[in-house]
PDB file of N, CA and C in Angstrom:
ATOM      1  N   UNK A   1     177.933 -39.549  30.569  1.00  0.00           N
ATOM      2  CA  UNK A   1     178.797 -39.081  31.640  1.00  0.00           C
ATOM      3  C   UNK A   1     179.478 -40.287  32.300  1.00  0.00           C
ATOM      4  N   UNK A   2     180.746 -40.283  32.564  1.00  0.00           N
ATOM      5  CA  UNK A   2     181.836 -41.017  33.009  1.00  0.00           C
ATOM      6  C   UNK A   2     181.669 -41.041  34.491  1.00  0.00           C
ATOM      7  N   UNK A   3     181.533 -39.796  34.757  1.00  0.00           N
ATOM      8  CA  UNK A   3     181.918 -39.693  36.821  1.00  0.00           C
ATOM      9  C   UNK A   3     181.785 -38.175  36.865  1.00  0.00           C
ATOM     10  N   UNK A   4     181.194 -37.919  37.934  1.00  0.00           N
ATOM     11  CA  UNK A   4     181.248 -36.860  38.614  1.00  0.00           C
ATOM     12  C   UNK A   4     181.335 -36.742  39.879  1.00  0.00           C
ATOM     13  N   UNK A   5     182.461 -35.404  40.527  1.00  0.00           N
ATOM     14  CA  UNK A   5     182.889 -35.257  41.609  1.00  0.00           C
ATOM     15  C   UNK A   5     181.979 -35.051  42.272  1.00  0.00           C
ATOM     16  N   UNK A   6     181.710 -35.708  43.987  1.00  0.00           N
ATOM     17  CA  UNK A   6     180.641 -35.003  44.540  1.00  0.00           C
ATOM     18  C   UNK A   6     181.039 -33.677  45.037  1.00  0.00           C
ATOM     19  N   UNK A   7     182.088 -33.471  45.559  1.00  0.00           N
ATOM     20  CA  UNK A   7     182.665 -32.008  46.281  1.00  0.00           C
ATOM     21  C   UNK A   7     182.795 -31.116  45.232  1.00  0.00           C
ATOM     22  N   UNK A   8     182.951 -30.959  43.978  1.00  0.00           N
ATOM     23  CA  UNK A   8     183.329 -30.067  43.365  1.00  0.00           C
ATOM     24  C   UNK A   8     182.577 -29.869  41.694  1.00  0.00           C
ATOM     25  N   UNK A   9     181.805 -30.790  41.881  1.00  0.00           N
ATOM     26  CA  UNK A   9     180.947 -31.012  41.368  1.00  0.00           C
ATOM     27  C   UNK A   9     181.215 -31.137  39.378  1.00  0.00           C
ATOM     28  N   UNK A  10     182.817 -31.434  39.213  1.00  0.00           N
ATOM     29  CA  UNK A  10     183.439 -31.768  38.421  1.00  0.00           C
ATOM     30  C   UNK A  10     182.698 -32.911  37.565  1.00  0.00           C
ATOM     31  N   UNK A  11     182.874 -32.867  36.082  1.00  0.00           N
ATOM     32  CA  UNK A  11     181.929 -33.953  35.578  1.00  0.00           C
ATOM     33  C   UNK A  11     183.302 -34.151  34.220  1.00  0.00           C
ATOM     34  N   UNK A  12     183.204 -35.617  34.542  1.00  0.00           N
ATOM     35  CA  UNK A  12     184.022 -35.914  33.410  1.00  0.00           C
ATOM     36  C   UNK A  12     183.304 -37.008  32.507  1.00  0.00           C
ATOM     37  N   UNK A  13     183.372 -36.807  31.199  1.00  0.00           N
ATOM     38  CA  UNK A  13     182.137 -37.444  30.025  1.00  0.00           C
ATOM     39  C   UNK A  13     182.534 -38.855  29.622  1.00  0.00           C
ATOM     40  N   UNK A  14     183.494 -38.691  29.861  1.00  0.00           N
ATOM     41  CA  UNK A  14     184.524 -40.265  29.467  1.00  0.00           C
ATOM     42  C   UNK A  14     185.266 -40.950  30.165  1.00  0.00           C
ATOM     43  N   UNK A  15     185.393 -42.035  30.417  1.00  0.00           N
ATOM     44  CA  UNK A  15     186.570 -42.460  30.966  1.00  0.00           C
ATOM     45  C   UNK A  15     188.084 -41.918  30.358  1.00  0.00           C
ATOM     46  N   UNK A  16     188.014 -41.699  29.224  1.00  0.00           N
ATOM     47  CA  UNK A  16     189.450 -41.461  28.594  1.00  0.00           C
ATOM     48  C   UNK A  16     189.843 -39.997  29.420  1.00  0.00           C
ATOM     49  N   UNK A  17     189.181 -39.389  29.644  1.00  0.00           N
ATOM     50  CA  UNK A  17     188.804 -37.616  29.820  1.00  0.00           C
ATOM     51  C   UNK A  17     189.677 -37.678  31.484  1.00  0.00           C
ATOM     52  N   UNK A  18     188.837 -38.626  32.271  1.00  0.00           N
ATOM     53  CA  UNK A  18     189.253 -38.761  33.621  1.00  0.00           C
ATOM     54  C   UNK A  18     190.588 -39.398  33.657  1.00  0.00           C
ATOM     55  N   UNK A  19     191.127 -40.474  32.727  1.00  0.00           N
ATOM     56  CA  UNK A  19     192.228 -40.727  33.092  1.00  0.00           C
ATOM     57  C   UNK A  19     193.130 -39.726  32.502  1.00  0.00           C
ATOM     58  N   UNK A  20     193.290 -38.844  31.862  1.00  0.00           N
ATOM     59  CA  UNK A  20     193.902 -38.310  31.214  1.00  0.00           C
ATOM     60  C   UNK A  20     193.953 -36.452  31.578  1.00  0.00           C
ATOM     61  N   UNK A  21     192.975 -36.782  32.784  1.00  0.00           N
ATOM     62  CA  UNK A  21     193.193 -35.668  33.744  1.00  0.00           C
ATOM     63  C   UNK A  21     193.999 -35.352  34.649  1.00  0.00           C
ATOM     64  N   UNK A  22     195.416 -34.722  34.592  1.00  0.00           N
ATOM     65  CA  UNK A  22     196.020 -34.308  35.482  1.00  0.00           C
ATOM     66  C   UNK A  22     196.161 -34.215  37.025  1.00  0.00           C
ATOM     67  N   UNK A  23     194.351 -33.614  37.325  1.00  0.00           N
ATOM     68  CA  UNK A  23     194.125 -33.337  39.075  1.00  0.00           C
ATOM     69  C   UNK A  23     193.726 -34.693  39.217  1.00  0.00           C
ATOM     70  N   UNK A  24     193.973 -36.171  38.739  1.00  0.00           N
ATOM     71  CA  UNK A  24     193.763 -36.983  39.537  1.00  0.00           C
ATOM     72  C   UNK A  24     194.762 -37.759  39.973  1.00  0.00           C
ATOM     73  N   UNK A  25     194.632 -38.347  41.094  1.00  0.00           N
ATOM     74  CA  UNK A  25     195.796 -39.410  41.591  1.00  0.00           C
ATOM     75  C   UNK A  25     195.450 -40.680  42.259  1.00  0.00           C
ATOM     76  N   UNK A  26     196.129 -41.893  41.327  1.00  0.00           N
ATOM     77  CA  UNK A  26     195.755 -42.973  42.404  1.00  0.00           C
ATOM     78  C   UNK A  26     196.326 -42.981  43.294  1.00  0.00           C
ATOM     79  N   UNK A  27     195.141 -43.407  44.476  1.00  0.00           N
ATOM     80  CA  UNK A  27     196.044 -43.559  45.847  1.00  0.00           C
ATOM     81  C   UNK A  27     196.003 -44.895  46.788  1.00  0.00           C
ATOM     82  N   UNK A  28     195.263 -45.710  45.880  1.00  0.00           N
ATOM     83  CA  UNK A  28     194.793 -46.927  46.362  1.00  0.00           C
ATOM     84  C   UNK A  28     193.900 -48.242  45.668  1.00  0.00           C
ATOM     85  N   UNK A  29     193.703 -49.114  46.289  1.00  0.00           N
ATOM     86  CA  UNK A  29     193.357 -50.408  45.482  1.00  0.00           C
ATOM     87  C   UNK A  29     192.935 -51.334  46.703  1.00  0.00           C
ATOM     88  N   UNK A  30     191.358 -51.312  46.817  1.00  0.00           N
ATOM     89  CA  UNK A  30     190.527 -52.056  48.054  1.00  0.00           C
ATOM     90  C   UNK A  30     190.159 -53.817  47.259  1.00  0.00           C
ATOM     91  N   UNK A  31     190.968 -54.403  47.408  1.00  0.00           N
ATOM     92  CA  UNK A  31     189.903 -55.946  46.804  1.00  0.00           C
ATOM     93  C   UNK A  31     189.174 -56.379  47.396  1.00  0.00           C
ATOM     94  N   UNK A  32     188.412 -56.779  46.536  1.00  0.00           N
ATOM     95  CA  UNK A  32     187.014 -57.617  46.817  1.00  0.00           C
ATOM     96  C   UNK A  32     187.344 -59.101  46.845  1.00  0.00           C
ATOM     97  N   UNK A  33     187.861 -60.293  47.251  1.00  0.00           N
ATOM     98  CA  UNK A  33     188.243 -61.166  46.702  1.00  0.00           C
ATOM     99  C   UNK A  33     187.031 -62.308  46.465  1.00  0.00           C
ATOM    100  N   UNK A  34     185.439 -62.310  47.137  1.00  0.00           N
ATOM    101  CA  UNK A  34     184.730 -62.709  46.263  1.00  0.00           C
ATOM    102  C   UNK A  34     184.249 -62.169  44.978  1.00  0.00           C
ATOM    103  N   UNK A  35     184.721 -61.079  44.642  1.00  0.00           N
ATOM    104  CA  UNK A  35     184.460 -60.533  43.461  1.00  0.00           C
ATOM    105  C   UNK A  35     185.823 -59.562  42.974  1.00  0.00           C
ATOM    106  N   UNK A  36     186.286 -60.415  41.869  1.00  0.00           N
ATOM    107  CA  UNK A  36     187.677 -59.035  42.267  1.00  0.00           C
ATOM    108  C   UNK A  36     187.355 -57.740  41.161  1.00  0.00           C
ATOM    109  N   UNK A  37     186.186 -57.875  40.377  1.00  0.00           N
ATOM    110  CA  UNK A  37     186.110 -57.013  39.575  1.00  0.00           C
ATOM    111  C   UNK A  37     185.398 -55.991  40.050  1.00  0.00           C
ATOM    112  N   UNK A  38     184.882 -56.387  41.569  1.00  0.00           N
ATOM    113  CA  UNK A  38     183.876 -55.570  42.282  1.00  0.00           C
ATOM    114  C   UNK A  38     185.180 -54.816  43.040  1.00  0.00           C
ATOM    115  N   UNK A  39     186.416 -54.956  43.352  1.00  0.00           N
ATOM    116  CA  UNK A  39     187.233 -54.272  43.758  1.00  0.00           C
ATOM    117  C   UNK A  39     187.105 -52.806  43.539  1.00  0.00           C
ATOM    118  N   UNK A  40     187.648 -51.869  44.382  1.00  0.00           N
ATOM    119  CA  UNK A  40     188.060 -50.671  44.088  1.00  0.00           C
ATOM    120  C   UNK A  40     189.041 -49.922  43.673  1.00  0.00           C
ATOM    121  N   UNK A  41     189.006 -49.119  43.256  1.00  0.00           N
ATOM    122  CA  UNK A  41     190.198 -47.930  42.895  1.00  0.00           C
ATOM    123  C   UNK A  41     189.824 -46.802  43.563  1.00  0.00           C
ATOM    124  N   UNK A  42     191.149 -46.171  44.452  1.00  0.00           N
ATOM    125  CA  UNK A  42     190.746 -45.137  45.142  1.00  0.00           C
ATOM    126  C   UNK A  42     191.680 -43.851  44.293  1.00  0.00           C
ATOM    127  N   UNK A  43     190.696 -42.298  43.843  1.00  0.00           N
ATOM    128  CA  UNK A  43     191.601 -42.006  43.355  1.00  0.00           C
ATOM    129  C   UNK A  43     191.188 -40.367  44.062  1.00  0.00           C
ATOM    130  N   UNK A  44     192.492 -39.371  43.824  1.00  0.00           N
ATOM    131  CA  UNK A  44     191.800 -38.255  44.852  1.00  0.00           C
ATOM    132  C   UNK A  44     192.041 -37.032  43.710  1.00  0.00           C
ATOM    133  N   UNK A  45     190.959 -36.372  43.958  1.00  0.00           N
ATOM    134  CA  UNK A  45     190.215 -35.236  43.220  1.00  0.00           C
ATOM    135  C   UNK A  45     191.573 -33.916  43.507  1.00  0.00           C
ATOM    136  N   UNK A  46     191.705 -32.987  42.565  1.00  0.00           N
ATOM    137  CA  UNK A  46     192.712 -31.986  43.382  1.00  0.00           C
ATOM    138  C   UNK A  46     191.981 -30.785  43.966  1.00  0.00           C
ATOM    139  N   UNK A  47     190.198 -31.377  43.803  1.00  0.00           N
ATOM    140  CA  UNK A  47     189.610 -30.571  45.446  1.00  0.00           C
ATOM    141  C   UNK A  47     189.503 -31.081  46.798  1.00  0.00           C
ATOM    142  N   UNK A  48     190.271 -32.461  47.067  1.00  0.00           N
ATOM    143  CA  UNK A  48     190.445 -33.033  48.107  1.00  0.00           C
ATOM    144  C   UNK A  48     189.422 -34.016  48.204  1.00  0.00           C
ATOM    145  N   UNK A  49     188.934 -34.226  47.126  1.00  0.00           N
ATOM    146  CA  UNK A  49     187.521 -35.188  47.030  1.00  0.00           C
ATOM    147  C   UNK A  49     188.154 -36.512  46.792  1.00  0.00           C
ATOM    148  N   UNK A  50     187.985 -37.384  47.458  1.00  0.00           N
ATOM    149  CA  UNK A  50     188.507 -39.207  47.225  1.00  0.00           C
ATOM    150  C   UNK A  50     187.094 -39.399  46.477  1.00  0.00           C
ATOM    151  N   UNK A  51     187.600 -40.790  45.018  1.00  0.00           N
ATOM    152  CA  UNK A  51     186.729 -41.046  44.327  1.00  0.00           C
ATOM    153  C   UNK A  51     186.823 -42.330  44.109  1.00  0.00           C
ATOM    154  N   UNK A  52     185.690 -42.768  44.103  1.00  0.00           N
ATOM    155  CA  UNK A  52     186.167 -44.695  44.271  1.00  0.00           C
ATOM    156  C   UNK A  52     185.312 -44.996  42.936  1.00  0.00           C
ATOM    157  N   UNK A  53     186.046 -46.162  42.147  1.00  0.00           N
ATOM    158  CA  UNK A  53     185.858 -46.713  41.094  1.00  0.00           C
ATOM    159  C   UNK A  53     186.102 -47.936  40.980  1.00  0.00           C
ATOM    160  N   UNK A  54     184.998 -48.743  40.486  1.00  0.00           N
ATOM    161  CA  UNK A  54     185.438 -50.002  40.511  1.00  0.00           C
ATOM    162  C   UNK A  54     186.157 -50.937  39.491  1.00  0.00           C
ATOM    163  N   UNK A  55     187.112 -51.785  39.220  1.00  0.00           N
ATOM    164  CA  UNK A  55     187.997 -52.236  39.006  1.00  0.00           C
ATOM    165  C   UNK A  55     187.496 -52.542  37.504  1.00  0.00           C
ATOM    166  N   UNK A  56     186.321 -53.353  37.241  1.00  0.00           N
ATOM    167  CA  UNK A  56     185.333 -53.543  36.346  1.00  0.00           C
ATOM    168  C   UNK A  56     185.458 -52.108  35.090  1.00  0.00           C
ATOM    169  N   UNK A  57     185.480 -51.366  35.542  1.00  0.00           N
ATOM    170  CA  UNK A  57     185.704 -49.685  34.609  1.00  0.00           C
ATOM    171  C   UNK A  57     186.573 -49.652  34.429  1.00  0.00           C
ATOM    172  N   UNK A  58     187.740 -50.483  34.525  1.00  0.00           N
ATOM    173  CA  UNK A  58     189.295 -50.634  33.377  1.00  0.00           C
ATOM    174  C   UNK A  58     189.496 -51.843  33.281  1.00  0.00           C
ATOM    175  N   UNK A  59     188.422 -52.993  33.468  1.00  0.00           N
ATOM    176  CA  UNK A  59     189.834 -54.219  33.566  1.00  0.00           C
ATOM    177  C   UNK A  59     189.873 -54.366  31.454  1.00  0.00           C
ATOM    178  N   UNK A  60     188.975 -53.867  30.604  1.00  0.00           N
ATOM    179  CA  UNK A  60     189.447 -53.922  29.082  1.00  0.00           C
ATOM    180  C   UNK A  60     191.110 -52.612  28.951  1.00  0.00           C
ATOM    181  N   UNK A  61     191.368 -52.334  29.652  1.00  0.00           N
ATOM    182  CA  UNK A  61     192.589 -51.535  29.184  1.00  0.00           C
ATOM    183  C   UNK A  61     193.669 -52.275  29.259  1.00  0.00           C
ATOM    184  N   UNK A  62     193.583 -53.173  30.122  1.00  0.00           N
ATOM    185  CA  UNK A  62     194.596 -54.527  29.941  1.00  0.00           C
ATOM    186  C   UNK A  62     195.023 -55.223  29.117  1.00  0.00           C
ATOM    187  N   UNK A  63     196.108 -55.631  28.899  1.00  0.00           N
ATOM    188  CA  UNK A  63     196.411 -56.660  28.249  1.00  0.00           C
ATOM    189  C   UNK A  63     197.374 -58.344  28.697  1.00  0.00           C
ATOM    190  N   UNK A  64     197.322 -59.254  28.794  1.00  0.00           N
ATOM    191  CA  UNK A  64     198.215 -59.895  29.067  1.00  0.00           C
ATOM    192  C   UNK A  64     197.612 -61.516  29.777  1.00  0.00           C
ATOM    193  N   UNK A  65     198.256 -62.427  30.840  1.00  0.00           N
ATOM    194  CA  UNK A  65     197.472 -63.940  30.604  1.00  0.00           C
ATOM    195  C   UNK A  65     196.692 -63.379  32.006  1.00  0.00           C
ATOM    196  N   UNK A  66     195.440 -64.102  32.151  1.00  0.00           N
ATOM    197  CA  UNK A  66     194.671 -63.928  33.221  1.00  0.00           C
ATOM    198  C   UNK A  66     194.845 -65.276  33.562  1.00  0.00           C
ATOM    199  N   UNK A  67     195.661 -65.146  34.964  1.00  0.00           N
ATOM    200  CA  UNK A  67     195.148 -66.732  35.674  1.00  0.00           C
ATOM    201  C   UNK A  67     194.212 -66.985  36.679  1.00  0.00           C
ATOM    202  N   UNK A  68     193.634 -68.216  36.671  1.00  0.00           N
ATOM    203  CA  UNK A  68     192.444 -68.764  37.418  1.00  0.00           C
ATOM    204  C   UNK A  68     192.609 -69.150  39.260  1.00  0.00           C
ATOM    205  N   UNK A  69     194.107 -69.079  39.472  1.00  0.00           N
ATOM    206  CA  UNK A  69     194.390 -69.766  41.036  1.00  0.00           C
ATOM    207  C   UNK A  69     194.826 -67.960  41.794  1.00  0.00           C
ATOM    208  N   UNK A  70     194.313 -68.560  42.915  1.00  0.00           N
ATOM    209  CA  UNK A  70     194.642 -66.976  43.814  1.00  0.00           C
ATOM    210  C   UNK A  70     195.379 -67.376  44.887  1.00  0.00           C
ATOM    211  N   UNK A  71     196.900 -66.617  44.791  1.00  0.00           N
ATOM    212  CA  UNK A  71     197.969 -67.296  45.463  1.00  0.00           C
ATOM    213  C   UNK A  71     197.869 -66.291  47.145  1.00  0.00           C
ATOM    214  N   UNK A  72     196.947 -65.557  47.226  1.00  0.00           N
ATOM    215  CA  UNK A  72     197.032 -64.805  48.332  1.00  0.00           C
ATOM    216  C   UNK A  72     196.711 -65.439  49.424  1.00  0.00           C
ATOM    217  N   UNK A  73     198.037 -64.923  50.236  1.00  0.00           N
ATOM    218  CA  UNK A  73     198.317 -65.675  51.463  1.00  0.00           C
ATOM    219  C   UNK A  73     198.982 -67.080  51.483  1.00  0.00           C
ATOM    220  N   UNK A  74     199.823 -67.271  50.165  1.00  0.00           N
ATOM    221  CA  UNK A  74     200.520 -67.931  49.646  1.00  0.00           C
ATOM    222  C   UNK A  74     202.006 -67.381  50.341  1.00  0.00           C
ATOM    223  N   UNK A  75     203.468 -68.200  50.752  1.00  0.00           N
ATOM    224  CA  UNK A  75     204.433 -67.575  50.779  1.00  0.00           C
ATOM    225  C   UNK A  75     204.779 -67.037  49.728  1.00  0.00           C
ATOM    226  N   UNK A  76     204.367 -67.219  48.613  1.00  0.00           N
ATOM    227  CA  UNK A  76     205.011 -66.157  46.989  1.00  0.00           C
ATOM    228  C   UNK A  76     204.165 -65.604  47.111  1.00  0.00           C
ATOM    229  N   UNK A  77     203.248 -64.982  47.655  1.00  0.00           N
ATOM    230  CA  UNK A  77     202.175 -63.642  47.465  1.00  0.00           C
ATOM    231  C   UNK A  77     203.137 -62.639  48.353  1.00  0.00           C
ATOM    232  N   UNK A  78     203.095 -61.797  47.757  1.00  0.00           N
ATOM    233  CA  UNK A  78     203.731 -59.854  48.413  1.00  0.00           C
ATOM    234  C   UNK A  78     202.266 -59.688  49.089  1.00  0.00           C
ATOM    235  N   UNK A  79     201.488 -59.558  49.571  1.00  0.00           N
ATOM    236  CA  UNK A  79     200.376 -59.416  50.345  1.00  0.00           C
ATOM    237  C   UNK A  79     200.227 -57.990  49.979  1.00  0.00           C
ATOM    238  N   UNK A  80     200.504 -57.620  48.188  1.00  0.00           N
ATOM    239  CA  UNK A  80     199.750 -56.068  48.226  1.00  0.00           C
ATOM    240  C   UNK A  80     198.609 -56.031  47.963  1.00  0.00           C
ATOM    241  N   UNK A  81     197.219 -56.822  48.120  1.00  0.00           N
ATOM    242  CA  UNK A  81     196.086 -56.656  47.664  1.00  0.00           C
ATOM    243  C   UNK A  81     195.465 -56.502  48.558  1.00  0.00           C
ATOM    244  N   UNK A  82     196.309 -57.036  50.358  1.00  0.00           N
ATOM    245  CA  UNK A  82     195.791 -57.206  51.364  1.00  0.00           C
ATOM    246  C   UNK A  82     196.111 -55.547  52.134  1.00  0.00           C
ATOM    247  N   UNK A  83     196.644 -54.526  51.329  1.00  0.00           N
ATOM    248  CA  UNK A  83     196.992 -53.677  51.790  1.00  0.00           C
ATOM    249  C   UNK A  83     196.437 -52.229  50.665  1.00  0.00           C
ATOM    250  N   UNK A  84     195.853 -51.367  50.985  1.00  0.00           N
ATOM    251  CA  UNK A  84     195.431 -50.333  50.152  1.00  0.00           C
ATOM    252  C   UNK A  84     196.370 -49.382  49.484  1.00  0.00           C
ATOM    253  N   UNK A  85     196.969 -49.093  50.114  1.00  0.00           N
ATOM    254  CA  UNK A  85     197.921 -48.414  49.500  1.00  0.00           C
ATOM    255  C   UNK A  85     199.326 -49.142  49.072  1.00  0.00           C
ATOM    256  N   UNK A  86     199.124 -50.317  48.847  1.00  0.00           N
ATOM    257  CA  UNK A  86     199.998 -50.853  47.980  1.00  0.00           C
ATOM    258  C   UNK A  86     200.076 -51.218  46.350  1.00  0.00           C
ATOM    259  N   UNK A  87     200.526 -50.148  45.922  1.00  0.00           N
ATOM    260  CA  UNK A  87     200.459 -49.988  44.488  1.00  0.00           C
ATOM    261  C   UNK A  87     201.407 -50.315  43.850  1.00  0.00           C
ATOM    262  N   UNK A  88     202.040 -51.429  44.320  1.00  0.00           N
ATOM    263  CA  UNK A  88     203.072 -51.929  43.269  1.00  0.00           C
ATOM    264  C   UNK A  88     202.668 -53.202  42.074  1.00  0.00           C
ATOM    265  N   UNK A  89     203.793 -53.065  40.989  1.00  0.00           N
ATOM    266  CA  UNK A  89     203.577 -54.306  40.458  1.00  0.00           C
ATOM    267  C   UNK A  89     203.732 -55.630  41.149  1.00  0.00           C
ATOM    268  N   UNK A  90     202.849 -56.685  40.494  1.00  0.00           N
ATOM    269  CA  UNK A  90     203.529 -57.742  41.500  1.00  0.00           C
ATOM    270  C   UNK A  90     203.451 -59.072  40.215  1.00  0.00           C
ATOM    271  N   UNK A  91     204.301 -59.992  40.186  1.00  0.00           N
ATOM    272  CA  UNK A  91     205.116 -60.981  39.439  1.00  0.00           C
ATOM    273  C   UNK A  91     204.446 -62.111  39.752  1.00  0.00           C
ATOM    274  N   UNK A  92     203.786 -62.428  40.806  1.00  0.00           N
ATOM    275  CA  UNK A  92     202.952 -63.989  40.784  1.00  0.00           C
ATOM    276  C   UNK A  92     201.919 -63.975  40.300  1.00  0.00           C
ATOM    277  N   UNK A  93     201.539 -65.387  39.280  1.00  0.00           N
ATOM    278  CA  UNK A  93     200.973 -65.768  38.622  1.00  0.00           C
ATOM    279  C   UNK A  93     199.055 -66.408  39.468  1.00  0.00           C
ATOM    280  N   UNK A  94     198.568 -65.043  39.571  1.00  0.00           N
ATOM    281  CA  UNK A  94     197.653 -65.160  40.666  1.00  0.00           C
ATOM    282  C   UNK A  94     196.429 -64.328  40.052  1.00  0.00           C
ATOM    283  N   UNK A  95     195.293 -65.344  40.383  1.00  0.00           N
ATOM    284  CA  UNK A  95     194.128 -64.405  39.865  1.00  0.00           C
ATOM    285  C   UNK A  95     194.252 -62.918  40.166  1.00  0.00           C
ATOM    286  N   UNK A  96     194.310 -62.362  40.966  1.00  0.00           N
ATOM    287  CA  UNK A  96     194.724 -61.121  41.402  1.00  0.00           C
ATOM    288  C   UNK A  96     195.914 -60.439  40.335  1.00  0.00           C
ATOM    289  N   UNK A  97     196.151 -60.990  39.659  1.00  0.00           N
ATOM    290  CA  UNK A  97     197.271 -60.154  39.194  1.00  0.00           C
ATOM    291  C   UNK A  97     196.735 -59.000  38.304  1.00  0.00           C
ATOM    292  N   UNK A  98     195.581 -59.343  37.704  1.00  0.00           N
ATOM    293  CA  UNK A  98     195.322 -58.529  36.480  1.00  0.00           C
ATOM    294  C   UNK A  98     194.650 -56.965  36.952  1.00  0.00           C
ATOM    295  N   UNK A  99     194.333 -57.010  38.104  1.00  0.00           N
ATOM    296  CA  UNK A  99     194.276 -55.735  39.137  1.00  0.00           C
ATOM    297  C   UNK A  99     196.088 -54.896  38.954  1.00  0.00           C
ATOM    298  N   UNK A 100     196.646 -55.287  39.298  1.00  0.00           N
ATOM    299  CA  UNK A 100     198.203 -54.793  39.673  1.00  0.00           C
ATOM    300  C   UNK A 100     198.555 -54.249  38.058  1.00  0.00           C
ATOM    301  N   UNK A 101     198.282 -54.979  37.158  1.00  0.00           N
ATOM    302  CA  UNK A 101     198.355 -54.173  35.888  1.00  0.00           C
ATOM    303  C   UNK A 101     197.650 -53.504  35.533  1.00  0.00           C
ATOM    304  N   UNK A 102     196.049 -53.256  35.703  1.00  0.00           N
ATOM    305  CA  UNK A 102     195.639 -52.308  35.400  1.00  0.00           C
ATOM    306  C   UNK A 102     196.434 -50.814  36.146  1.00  0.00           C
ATOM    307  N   UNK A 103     196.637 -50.903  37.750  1.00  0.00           N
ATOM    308  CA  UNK A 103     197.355 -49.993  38.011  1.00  0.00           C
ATOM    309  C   UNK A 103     198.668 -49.512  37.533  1.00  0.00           C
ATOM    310  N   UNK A 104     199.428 -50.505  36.650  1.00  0.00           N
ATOM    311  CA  UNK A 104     200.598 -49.870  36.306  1.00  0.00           C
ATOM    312  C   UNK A 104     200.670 -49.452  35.318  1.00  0.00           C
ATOM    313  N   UNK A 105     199.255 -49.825  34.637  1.00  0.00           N
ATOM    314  CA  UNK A 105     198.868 -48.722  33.583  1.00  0.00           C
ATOM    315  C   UNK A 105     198.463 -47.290  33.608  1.00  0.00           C
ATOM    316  N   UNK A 106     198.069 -46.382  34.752  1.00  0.00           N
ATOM    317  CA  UNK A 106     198.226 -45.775  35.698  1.00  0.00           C
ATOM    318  C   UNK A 106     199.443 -44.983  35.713  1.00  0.00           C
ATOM    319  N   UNK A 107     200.237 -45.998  36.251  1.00  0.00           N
ATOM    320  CA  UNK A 107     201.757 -45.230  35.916  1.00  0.00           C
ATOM    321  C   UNK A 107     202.693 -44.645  35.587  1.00  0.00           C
ATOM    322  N   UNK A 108     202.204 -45.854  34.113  1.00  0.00           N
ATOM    323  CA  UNK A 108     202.677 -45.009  33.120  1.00  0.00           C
ATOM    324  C   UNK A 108     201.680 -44.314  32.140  1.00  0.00           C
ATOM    325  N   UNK A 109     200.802 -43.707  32.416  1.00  0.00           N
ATOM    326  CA  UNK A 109     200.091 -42.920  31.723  1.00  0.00           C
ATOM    327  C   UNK A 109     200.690 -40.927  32.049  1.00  0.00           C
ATOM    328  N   UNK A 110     200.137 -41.172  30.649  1.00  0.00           N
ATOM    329  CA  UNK A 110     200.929 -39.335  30.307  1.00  0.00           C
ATOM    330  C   UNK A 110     200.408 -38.754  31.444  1.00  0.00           C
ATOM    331  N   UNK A 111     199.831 -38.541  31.829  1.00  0.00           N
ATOM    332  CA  UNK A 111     198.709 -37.377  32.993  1.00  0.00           C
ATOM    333  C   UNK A 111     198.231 -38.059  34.349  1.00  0.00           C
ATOM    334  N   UNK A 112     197.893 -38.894  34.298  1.00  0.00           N
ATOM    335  CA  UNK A 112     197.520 -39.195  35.722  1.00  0.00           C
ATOM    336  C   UNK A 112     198.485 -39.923  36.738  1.00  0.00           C
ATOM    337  N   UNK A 113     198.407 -39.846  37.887  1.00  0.00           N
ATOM    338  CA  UNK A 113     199.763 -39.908  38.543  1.00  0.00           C
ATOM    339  C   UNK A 113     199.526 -41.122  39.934  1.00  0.00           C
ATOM    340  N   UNK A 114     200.390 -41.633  40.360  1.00  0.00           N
ATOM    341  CA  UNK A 114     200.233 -42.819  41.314  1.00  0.00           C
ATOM    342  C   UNK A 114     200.976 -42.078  42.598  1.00  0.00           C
ATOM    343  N   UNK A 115     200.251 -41.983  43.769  1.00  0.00           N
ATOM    344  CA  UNK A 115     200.519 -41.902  45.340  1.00  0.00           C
ATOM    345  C   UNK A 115     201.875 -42.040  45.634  1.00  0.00           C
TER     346      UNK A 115
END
């Protein structure tokens, strides 16, 4: 078993199953920045149930360069990591980045939908 809803008591067996479920939506992205894999994903149930997942449970769906320096709070940082409901892509070359792509994988996925 992948996750199960506590309100509705929904059980999904896979990760593939949950992303590829329709009633879900991301609606958010909490970092951890001593741990960014300990970060969250906030995503909401279409029984009104918010479901938090941690970042660690997709960062293999990724692809692309992982860098080692964290520009946050940098003037080239967009300060969306410092903000939850900021789900955009973002272009600096910042440990943090590889969070922002997992979400825009998200995006563009057939079924599940972004806030």
């Amino acid at each position: 078993m992948f996750k199960q809803c506590n309100t509705c008591k929904h059980i999904w067996e896979s990760r593939d199953e949950f992303i590829s479920d329709g009633n879900i939506i991301l609606i958010g992205y909490q970092a951890n920045f001593m741990n960014l894999k300990a970060g969250h994903l906030y995503f909401n149930h279409n029984c009104k149930n918010t479901i938090v997942l941690s970042t660690d449970q997709f960062t293999d769906l990724r692809a692309g360069p992982t860098f080692s320096e964290r520009k946050t709070g940098t003037d080239e940082c967009p300060q969306y990591c410092l903000k939850k409901e900021a789900l955009d892509s973002c272009q600096v070359e910042c440990e943090c980045a590889y969070v922002r792509d997992i979400i825009q994988l998200f995006r563009h996925e057939e079924h599940i939908k972004i806030a």
